[in-house]
PDB file of N, CA and C in Angstrom:
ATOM      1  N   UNK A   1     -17.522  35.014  16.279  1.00  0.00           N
ATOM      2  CA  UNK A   1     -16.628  33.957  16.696  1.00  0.00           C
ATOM      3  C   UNK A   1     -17.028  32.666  15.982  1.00  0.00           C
ATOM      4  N   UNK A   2     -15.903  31.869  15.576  1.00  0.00           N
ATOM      5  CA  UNK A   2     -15.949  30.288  15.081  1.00  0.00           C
ATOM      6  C   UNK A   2     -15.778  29.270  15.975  1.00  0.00           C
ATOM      7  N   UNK A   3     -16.347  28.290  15.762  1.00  0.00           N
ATOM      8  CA  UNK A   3     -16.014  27.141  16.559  1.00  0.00           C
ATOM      9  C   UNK A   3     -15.456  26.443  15.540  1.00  0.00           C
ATOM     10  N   UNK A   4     -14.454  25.630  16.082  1.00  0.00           N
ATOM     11  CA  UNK A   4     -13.695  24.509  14.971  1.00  0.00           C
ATOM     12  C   UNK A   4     -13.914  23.271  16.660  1.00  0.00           C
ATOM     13  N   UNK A   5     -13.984  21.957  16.106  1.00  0.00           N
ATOM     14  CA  UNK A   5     -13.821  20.960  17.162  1.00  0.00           C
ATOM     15  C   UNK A   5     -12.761  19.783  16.051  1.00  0.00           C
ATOM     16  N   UNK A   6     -11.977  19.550  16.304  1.00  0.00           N
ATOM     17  CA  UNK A   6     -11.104  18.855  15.984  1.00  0.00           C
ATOM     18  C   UNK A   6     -10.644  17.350  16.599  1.00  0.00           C
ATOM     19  N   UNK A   7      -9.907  17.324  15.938  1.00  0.00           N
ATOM     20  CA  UNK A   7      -9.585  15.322  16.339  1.00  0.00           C
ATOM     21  C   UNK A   7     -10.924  14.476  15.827  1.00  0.00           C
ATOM     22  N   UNK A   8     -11.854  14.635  14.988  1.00  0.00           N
ATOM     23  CA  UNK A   8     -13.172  14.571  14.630  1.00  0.00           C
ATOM     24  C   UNK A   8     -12.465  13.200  14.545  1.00  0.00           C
ATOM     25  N   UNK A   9     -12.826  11.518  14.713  1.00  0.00           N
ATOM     26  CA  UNK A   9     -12.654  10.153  14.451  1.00  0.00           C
ATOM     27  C   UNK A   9     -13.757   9.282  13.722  1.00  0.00           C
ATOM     28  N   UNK A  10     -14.792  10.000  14.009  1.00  0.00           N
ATOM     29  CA  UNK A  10     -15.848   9.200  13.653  1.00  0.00           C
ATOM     30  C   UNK A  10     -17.375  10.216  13.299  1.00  0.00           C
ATOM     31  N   UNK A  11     -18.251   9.111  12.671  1.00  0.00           N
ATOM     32  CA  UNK A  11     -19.381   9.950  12.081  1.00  0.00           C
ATOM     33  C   UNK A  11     -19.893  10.469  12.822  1.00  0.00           C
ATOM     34  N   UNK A  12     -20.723   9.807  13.720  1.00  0.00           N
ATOM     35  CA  UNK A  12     -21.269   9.916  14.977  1.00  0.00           C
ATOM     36  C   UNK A  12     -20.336  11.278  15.877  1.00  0.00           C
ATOM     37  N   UNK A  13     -19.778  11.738  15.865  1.00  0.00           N
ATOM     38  CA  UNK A  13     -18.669  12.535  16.586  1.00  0.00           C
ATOM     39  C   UNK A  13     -18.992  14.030  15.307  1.00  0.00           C
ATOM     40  N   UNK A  14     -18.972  13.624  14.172  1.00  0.00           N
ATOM     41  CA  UNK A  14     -18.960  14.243  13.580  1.00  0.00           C
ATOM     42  C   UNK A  14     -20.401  15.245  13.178  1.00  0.00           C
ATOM     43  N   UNK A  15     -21.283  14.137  13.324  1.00  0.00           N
ATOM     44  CA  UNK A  15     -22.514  14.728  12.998  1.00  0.00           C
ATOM     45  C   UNK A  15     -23.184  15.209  14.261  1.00  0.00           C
ATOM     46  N   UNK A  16     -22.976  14.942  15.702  1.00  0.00           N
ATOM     47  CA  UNK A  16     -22.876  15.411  16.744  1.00  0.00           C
ATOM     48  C   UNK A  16     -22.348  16.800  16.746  1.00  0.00           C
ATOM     49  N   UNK A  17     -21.084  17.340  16.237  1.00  0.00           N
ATOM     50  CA  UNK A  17     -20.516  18.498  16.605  1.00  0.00           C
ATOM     51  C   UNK A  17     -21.102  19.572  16.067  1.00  0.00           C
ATOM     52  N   UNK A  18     -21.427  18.904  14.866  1.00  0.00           N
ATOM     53  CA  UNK A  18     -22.302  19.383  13.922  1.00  0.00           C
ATOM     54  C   UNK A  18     -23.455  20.356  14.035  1.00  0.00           C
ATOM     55  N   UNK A  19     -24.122  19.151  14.736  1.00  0.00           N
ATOM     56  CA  UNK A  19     -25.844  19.224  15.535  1.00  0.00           C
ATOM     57  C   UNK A  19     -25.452  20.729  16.564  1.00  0.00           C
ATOM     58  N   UNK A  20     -24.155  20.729  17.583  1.00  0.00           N
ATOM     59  CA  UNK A  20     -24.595  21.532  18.324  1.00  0.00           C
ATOM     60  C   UNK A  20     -23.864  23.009  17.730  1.00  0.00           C
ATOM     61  N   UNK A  21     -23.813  22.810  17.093  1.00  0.00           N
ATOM     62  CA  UNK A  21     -23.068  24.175  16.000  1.00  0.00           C
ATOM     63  C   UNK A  21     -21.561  24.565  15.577  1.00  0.00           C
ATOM     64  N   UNK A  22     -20.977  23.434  15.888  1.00  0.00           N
ATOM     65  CA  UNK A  22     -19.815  23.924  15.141  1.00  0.00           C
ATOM     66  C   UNK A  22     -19.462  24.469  13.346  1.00  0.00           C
ATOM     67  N   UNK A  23     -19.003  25.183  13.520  1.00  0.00           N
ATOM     68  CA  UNK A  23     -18.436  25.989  12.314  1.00  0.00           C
ATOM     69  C   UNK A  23     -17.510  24.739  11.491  1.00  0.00           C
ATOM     70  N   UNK A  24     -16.694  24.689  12.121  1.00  0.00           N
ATOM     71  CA  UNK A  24     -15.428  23.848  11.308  1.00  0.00           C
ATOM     72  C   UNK A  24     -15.462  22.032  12.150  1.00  0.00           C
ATOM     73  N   UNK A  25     -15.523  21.277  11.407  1.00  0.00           N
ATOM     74  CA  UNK A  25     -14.956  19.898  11.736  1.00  0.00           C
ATOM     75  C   UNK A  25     -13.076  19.898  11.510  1.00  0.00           C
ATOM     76  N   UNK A  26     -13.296  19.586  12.344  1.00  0.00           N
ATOM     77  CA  UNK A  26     -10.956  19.425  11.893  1.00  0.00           C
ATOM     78  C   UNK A  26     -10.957  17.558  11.664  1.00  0.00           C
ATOM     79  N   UNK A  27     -10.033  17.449  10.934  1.00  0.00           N
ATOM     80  CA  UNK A  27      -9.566  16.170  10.704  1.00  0.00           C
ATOM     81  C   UNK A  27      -8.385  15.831  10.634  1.00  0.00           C
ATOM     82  N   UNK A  28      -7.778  14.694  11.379  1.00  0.00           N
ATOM     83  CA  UNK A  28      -6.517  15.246  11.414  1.00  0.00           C
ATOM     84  C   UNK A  28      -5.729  14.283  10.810  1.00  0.00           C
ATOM     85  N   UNK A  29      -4.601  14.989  10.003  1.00  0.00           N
ATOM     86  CA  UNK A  29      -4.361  13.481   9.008  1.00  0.00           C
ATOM     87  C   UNK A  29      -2.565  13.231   9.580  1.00  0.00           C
ATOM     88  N   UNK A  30      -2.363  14.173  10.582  1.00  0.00           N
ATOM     89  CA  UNK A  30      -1.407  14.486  10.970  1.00  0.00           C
ATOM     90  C   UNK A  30      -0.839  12.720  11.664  1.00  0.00           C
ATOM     91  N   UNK A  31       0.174  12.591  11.767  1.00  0.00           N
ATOM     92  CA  UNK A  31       0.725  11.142  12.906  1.00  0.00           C
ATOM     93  C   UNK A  31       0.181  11.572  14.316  1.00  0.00           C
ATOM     94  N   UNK A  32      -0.155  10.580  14.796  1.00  0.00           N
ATOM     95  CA  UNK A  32      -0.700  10.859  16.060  1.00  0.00           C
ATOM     96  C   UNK A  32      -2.228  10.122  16.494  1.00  0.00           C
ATOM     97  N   UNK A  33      -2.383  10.127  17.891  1.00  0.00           N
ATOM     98  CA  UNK A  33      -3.842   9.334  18.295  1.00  0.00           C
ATOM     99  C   UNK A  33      -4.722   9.807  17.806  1.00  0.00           C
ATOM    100  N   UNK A  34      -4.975  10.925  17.535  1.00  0.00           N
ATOM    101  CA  UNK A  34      -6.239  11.358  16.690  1.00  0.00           C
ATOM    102  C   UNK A  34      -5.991  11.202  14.508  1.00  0.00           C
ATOM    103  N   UNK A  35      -5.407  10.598  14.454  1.00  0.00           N
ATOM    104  CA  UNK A  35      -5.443  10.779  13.112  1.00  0.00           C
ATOM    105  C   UNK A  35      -6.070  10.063  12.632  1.00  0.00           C
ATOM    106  N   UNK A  36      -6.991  10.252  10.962  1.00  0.00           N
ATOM    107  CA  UNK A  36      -8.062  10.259  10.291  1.00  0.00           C
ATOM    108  C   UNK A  36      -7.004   9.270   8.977  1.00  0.00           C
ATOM    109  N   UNK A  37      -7.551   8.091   8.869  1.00  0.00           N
ATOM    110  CA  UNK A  37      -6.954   7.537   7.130  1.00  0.00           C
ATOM    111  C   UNK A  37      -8.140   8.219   6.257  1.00  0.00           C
ATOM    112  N   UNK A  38      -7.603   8.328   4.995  1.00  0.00           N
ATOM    113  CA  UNK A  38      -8.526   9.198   4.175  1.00  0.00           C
ATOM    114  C   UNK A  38      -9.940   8.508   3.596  1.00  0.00           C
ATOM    115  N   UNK A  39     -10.060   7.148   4.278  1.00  0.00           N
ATOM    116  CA  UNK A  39     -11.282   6.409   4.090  1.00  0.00           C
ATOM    117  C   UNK A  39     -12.351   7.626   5.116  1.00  0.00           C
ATOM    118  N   UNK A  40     -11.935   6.965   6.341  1.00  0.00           N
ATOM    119  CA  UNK A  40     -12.411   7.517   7.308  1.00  0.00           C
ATOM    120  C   UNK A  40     -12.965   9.250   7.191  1.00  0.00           C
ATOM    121  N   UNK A  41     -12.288  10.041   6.700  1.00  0.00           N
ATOM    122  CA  UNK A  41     -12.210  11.541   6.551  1.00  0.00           C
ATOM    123  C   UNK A  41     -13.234  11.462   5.343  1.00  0.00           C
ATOM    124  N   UNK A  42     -13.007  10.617   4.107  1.00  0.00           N
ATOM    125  CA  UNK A  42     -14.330  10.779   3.240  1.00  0.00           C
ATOM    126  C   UNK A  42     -15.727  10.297   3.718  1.00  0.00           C
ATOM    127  N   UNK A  43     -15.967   9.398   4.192  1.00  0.00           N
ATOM    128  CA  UNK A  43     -16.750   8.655   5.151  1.00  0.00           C
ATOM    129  C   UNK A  43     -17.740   9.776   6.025  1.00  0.00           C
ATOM    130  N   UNK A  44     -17.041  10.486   6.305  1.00  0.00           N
ATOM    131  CA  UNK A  44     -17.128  11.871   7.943  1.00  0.00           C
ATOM    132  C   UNK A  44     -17.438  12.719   6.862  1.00  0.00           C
ATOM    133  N   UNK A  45     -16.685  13.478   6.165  1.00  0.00           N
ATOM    134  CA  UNK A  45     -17.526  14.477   4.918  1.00  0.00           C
ATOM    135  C   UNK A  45     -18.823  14.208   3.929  1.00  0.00           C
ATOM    136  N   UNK A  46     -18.691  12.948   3.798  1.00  0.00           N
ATOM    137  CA  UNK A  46     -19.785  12.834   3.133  1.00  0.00           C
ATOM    138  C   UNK A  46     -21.044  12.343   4.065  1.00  0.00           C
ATOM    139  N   UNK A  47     -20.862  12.076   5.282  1.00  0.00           N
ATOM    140  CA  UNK A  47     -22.033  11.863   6.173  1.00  0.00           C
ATOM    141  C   UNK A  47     -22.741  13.403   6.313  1.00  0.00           C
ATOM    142  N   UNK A  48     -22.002  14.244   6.479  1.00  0.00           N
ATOM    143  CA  UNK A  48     -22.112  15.702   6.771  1.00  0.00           C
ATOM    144  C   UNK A  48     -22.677  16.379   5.837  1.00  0.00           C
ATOM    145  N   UNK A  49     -22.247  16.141   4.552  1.00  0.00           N
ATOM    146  CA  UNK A  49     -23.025  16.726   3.514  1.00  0.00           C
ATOM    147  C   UNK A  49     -24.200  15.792   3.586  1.00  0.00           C
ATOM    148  N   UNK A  50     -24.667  14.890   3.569  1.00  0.00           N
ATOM    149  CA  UNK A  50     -25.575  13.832   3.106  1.00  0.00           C
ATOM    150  C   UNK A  50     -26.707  14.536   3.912  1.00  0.00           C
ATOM    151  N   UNK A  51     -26.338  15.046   4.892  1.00  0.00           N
ATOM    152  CA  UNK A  51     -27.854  15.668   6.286  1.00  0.00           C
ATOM    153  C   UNK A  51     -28.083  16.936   5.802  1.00  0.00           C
ATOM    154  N   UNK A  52     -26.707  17.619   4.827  1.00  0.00           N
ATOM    155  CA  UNK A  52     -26.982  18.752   5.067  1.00  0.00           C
ATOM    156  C   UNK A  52     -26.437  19.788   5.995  1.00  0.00           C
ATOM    157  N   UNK A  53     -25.221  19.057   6.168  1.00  0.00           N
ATOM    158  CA  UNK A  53     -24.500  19.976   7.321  1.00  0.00           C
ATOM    159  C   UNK A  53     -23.844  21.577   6.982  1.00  0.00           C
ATOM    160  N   UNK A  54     -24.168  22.296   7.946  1.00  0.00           N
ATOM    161  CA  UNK A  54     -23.536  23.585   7.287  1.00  0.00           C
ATOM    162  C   UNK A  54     -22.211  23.808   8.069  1.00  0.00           C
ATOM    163  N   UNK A  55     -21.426  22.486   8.752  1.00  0.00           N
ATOM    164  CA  UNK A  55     -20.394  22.871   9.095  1.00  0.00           C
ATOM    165  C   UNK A  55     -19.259  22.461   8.211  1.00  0.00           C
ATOM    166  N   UNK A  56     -17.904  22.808   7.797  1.00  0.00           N
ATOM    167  CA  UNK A  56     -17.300  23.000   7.241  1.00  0.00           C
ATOM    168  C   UNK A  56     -15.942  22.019   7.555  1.00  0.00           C
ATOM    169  N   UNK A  57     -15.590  21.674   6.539  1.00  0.00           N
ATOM    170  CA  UNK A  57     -14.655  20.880   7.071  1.00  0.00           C
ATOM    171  C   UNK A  57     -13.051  20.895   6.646  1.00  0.00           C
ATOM    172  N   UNK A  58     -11.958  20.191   7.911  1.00  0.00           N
ATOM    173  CA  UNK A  58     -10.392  20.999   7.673  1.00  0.00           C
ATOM    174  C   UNK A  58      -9.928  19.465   7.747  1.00  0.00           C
ATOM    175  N   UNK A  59      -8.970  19.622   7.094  1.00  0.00           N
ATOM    176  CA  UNK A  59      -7.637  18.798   6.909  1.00  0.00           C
ATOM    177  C   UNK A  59      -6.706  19.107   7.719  1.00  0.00           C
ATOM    178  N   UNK A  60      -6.044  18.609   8.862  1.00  0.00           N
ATOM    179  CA  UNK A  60      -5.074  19.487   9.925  1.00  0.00           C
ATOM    180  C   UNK A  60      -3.851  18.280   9.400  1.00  0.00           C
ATOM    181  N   UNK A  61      -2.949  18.694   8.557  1.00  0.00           N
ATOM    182  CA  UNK A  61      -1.359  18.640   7.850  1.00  0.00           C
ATOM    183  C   UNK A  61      -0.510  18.956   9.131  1.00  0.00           C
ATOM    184  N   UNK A  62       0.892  18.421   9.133  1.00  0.00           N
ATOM    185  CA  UNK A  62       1.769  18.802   9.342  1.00  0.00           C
ATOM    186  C   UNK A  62       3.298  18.295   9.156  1.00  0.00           C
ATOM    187  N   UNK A  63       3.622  19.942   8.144  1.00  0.00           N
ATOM    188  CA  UNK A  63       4.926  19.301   7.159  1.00  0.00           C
ATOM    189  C   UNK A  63       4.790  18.003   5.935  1.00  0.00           C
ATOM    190  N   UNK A  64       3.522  17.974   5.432  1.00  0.00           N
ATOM    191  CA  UNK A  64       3.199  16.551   4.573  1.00  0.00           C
ATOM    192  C   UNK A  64       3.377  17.686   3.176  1.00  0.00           C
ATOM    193  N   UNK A  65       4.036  16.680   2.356  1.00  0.00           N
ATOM    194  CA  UNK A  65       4.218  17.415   0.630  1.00  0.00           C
ATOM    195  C   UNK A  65       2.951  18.259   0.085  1.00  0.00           C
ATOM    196  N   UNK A  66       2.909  19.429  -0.361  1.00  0.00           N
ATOM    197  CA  UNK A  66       1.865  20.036  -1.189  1.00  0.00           C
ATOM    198  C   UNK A  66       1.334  19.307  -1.998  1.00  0.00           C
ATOM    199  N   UNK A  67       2.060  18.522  -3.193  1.00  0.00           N
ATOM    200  CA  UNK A  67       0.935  17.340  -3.843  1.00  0.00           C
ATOM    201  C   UNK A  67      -0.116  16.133  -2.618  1.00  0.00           C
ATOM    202  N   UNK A  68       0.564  15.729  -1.760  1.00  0.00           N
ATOM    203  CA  UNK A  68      -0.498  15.003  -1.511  1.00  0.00           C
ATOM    204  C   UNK A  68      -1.275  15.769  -0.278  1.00  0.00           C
ATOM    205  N   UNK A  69      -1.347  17.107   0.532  1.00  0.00           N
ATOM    206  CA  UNK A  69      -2.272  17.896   1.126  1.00  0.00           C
ATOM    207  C   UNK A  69      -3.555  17.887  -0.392  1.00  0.00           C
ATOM    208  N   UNK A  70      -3.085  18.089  -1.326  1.00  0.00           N
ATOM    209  CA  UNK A  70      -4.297  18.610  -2.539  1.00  0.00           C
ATOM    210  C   UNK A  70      -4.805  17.332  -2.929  1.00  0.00           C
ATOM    211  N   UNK A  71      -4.302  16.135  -2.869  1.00  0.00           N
ATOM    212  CA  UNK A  71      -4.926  14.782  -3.648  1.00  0.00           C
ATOM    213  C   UNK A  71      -5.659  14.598  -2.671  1.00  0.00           C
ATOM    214  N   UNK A  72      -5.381  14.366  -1.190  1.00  0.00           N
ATOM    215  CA  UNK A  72      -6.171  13.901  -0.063  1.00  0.00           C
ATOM    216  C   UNK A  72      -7.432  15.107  -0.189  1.00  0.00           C
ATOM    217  N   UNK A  73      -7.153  16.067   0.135  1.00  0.00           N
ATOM    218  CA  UNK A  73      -8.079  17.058   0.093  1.00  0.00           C
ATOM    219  C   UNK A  73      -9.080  17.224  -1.229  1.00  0.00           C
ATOM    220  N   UNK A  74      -8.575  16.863  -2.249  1.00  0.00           N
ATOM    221  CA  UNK A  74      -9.514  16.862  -3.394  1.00  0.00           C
ATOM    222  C   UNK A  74     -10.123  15.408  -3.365  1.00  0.00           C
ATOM    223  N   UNK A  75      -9.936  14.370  -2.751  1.00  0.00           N
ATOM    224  CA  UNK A  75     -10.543  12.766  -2.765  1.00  0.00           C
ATOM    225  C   UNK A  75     -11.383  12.649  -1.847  1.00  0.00           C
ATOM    226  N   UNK A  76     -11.199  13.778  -0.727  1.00  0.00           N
ATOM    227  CA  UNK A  76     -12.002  13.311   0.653  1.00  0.00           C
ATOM    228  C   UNK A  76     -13.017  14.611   0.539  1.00  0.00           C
ATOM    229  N   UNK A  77     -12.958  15.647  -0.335  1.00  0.00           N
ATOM    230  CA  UNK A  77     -14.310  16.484  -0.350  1.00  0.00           C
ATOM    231  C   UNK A  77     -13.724  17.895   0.617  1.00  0.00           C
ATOM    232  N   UNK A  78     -12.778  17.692   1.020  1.00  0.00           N
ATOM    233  CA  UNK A  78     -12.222  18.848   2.369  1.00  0.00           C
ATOM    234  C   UNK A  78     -12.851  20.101   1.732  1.00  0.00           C
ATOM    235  N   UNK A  79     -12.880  20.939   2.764  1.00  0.00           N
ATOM    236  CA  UNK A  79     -13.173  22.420   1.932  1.00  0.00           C
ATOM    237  C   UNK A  79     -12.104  23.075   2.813  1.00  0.00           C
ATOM    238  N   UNK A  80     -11.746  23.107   3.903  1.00  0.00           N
ATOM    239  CA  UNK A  80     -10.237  23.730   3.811  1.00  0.00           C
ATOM    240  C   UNK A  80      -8.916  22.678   4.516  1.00  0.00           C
ATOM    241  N   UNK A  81      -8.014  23.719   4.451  1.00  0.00           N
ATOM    242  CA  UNK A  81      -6.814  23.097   4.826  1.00  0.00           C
ATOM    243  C   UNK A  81      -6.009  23.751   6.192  1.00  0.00           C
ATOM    244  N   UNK A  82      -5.505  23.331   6.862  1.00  0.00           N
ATOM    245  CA  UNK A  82      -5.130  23.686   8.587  1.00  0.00           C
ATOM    246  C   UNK A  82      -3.428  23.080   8.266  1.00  0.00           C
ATOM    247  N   UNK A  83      -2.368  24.103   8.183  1.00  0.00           N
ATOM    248  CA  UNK A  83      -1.365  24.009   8.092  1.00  0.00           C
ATOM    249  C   UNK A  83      -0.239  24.118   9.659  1.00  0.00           C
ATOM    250  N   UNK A  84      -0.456  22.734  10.189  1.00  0.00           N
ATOM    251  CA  UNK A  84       0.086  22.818  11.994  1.00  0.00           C
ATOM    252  C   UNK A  84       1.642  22.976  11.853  1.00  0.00           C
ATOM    253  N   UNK A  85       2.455  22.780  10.623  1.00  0.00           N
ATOM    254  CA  UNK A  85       3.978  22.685  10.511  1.00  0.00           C
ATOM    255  C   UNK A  85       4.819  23.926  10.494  1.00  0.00           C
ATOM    256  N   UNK A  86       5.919  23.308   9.988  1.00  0.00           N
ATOM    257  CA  UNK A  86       7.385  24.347   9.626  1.00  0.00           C
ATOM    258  C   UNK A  86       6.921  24.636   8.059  1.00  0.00           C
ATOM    259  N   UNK A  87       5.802  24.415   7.667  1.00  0.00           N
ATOM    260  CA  UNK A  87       5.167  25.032   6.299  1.00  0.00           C
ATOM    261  C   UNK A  87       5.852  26.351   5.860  1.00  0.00           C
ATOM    262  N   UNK A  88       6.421  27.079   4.896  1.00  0.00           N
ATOM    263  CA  UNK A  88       6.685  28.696   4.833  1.00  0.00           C
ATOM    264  C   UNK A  88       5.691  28.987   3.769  1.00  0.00           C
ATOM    265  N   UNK A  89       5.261  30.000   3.543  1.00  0.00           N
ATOM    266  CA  UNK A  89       4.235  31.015   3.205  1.00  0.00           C
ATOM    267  C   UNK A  89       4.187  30.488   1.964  1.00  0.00           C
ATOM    268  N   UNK A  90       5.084  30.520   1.141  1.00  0.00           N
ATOM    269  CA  UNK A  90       5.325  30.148  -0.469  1.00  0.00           C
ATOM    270  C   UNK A  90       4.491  28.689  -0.625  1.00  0.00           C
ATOM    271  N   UNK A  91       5.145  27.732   0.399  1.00  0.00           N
ATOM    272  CA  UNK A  91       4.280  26.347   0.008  1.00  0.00           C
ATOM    273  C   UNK A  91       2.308  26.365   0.420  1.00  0.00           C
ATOM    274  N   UNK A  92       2.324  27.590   1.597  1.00  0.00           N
ATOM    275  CA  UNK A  92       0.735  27.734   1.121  1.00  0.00           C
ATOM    276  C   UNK A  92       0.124  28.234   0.054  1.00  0.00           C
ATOM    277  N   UNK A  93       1.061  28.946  -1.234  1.00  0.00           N
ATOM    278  CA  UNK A  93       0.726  29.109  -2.015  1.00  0.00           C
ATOM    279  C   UNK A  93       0.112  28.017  -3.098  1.00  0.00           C
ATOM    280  N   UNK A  94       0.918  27.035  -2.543  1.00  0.00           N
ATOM    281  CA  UNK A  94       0.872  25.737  -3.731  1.00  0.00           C
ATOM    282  C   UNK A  94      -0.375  24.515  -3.324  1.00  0.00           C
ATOM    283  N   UNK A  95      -0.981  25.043  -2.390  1.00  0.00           N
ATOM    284  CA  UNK A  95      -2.628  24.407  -1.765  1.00  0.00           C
ATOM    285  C   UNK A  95      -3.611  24.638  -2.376  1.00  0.00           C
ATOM    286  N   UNK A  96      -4.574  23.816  -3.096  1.00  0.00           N
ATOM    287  CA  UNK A  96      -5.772  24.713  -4.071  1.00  0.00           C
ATOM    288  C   UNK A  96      -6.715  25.429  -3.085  1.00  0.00           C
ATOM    289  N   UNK A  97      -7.020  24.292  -1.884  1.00  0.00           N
ATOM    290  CA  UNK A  97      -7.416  24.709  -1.085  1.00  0.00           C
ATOM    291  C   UNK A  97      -7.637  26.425  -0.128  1.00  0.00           C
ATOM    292  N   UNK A  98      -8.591  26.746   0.515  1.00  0.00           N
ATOM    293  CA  UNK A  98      -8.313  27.759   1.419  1.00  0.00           C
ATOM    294  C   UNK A  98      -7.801  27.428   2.661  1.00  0.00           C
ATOM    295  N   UNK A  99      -6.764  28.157   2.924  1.00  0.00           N
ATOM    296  CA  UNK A  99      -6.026  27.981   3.913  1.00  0.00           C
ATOM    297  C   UNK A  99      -5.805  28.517   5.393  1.00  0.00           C
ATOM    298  N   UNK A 100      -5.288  27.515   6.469  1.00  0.00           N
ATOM    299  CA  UNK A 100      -5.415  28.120   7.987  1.00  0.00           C
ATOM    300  C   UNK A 100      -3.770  27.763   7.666  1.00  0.00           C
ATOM    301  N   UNK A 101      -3.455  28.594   8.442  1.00  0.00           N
ATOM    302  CA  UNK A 101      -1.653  28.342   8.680  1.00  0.00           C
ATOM    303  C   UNK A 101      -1.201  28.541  10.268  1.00  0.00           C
ATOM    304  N   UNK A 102      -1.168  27.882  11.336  1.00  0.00           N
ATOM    305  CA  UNK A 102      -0.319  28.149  12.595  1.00  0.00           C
ATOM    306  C   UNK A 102       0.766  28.166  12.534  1.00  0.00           C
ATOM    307  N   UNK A 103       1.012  29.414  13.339  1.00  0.00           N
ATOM    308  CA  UNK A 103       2.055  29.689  13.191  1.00  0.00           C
ATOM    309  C   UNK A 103       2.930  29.603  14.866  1.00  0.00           C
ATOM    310  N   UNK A 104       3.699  29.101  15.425  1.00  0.00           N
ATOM    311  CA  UNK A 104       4.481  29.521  16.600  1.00  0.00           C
ATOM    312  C   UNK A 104       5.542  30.588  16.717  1.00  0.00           C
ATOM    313  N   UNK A 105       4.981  31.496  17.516  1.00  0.00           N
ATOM    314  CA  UNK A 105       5.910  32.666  17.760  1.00  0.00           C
ATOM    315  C   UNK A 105       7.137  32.751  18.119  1.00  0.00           C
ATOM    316  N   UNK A 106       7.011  31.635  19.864  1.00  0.00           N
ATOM    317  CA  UNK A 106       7.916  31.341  19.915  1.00  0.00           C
ATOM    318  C   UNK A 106       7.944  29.936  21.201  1.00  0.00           C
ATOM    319  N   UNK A 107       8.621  29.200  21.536  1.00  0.00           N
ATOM    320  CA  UNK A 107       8.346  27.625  22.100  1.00  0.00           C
ATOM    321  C   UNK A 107       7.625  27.985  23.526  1.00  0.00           C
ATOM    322  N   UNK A 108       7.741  29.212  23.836  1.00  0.00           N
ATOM    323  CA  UNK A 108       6.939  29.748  25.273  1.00  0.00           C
ATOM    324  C   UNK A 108       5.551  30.243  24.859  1.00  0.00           C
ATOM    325  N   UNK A 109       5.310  31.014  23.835  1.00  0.00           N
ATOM    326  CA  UNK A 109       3.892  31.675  23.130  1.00  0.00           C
ATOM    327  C   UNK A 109       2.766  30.066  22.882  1.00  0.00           C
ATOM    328  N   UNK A 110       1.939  30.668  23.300  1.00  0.00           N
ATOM    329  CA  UNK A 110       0.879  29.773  22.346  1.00  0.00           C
ATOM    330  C   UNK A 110       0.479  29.741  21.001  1.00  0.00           C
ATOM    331  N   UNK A 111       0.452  29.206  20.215  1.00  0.00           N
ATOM    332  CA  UNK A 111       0.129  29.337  18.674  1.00  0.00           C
ATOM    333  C   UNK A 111      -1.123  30.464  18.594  1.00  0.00           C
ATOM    334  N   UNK A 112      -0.307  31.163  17.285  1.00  0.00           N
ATOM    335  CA  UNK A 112      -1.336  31.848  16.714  1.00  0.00           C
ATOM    336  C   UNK A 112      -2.014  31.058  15.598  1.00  0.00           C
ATOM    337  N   UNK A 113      -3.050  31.613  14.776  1.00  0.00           N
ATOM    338  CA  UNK A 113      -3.748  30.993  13.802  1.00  0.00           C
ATOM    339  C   UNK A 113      -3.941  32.198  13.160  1.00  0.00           C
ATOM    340  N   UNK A 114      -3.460  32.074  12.070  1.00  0.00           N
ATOM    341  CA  UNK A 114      -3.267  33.132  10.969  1.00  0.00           C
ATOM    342  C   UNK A 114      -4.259  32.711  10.042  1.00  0.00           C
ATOM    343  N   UNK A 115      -5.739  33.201   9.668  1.00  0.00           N
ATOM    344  CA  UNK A 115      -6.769  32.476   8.444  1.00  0.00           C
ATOM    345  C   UNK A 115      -6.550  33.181   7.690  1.00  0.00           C
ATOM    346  N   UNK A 116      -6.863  32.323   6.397  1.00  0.00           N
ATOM    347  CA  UNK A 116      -6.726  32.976   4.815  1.00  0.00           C
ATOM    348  C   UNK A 116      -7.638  32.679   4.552  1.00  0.00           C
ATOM    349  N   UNK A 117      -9.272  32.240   4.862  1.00  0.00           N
ATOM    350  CA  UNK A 117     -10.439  31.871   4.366  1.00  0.00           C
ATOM    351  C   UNK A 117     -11.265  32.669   4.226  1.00  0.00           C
TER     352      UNK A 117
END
């Protein structure tokens, strides 16, 4: 089993989740109270590498253009990508990144999480 902890805002939060073993940091660049400007998200990745962190870190998108999922993600150090939208299969093709894709079954189901990593 993985742990991912998400809505990650800050270093301190980050290197905390870290400490107690999470697998994945999420970041979320998505609109919304938890969202990350890409200062902030490089800031949080590179604190993480700097200790030595072996947790891993996501970009959580939703519905944002394939060029800028890959510019943000290639500027801020991401190592994967978390696809929360109406994304279709073809545009995860166009991510350099490795990819998470949720998917909703249906508005009553809870999301699945389909990994490609």
């Amino acid at each position: 089993m993985h742990v991912k902890i998400c809505g990650i805002k800050t270093i301190e939060h980050a290197l905390g989740a870290s400490e107690y073993g999470a697998d994945y940091i999420g970041l979320v660049f998505a609109p919304g109270r938890r969202q990350v400007t890409t200062e902030q998200a490089n800031n949080i990745v590179q604190a993480l590498k700097s200790c030595g962190s072996k947790s891993r870190t996501v970009g959580v998108f939703v519905n944002t253009p394939s060029g800028e999922v890959n510019n943000i993600a290639e500027k801020c150090g991401l190592d994967i990508i978390q696809l929360s939208g109406d994304e279709p299969m073809t545009y995860c093709a166009e991510i350099t990144k490795p990819v998470i894709k949720a998917v909703r079954l249906n508005s009553a189901a809870p999301k699945l999480i389909i990994e490609g990593i």
